[in-house]
Protein backbone atom coordinates (compact mmCIF):
# COMPACT_ATOMS: atom_id res chain seq x y z
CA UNK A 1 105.75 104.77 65.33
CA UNK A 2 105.86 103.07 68.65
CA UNK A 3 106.52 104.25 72.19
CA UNK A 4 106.29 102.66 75.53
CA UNK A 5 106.46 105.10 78.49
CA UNK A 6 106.07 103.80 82.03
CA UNK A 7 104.34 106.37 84.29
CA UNK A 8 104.68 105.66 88.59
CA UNK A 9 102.04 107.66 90.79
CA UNK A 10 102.03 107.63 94.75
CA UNK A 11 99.67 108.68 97.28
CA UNK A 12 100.12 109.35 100.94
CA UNK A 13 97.85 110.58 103.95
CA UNK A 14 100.41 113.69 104.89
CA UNK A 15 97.88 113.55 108.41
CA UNK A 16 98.35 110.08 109.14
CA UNK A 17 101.59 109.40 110.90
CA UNK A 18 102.50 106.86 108.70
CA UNK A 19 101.14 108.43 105.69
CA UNK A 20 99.08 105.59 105.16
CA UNK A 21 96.00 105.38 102.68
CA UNK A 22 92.55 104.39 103.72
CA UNK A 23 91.48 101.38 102.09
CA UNK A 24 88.28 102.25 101.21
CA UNK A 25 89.78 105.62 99.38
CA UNK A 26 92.29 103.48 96.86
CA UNK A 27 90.08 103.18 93.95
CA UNK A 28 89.10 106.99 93.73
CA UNK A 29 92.84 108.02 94.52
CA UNK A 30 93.47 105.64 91.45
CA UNK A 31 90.51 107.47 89.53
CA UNK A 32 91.45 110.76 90.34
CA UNK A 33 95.49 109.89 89.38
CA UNK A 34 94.67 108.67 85.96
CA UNK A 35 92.94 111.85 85.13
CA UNK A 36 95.09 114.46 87.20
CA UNK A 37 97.92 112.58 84.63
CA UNK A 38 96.24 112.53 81.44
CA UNK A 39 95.93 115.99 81.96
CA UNK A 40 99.24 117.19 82.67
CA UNK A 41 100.28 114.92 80.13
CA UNK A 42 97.71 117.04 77.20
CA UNK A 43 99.51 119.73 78.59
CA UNK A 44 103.12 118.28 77.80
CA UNK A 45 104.24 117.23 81.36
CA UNK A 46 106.30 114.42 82.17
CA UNK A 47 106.22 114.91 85.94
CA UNK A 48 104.28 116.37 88.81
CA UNK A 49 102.12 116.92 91.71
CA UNK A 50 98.96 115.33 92.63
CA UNK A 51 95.76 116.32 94.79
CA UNK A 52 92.63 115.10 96.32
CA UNK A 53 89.89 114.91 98.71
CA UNK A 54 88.00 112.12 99.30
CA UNK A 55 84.67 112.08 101.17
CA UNK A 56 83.00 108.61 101.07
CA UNK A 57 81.21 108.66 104.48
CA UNK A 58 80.68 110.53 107.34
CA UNK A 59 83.90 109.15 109.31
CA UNK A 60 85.94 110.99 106.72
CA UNK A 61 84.40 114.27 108.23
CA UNK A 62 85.20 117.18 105.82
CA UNK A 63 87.33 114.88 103.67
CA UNK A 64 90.44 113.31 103.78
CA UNK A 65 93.37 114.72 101.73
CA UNK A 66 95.83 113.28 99.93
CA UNK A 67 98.75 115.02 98.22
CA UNK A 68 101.39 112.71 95.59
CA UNK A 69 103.41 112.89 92.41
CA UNK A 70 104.25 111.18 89.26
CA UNK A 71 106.57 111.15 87.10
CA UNK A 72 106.93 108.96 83.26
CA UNK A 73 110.00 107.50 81.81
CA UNK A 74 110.17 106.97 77.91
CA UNK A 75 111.65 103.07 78.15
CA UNK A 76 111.49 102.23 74.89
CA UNK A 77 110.87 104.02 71.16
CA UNK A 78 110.90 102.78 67.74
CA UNK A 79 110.56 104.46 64.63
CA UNK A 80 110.11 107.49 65.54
């Protein structure tokens, strides 16, 4: 059995007027994606929302929130 499912995530500032991300926050967003996934995933998802707060140093005050989705696509399956 063999599957190959593509999975997109997105993140955006809703704050920032641009929505942009902070640099310094990419790598935890991307930490905090993979496991917000895997986890709707376990629970038989195949889309939805994601959510976060990232506090790295004091400029980021009481944290900076993000808010995002994902979704998965199943591109390819054999034998199953």
């Amino acid at each position: 059995m063999h599957a190959v499912i593509k999975i997109n995530y997105a993140w955006e500032n809703p704050k920032d007027v641009n929505k942009l991300i902070q640099p310094k926050h990419r790598e935890v967003l991307h930490k905090t994606a993979l496991e917000q996934i895997a986890n709707d995933v376990n629970k038989g998802k195949t889309n939805g929302r994601l959510t976060d707060k990232v506090k790295l140093t004091k400029e980021d005050g009481d944290g900076v929130e993000y808010n995002g989705w994902w979704d998965s696509k199943l591109i390819k399956k054999v034998g199953l």
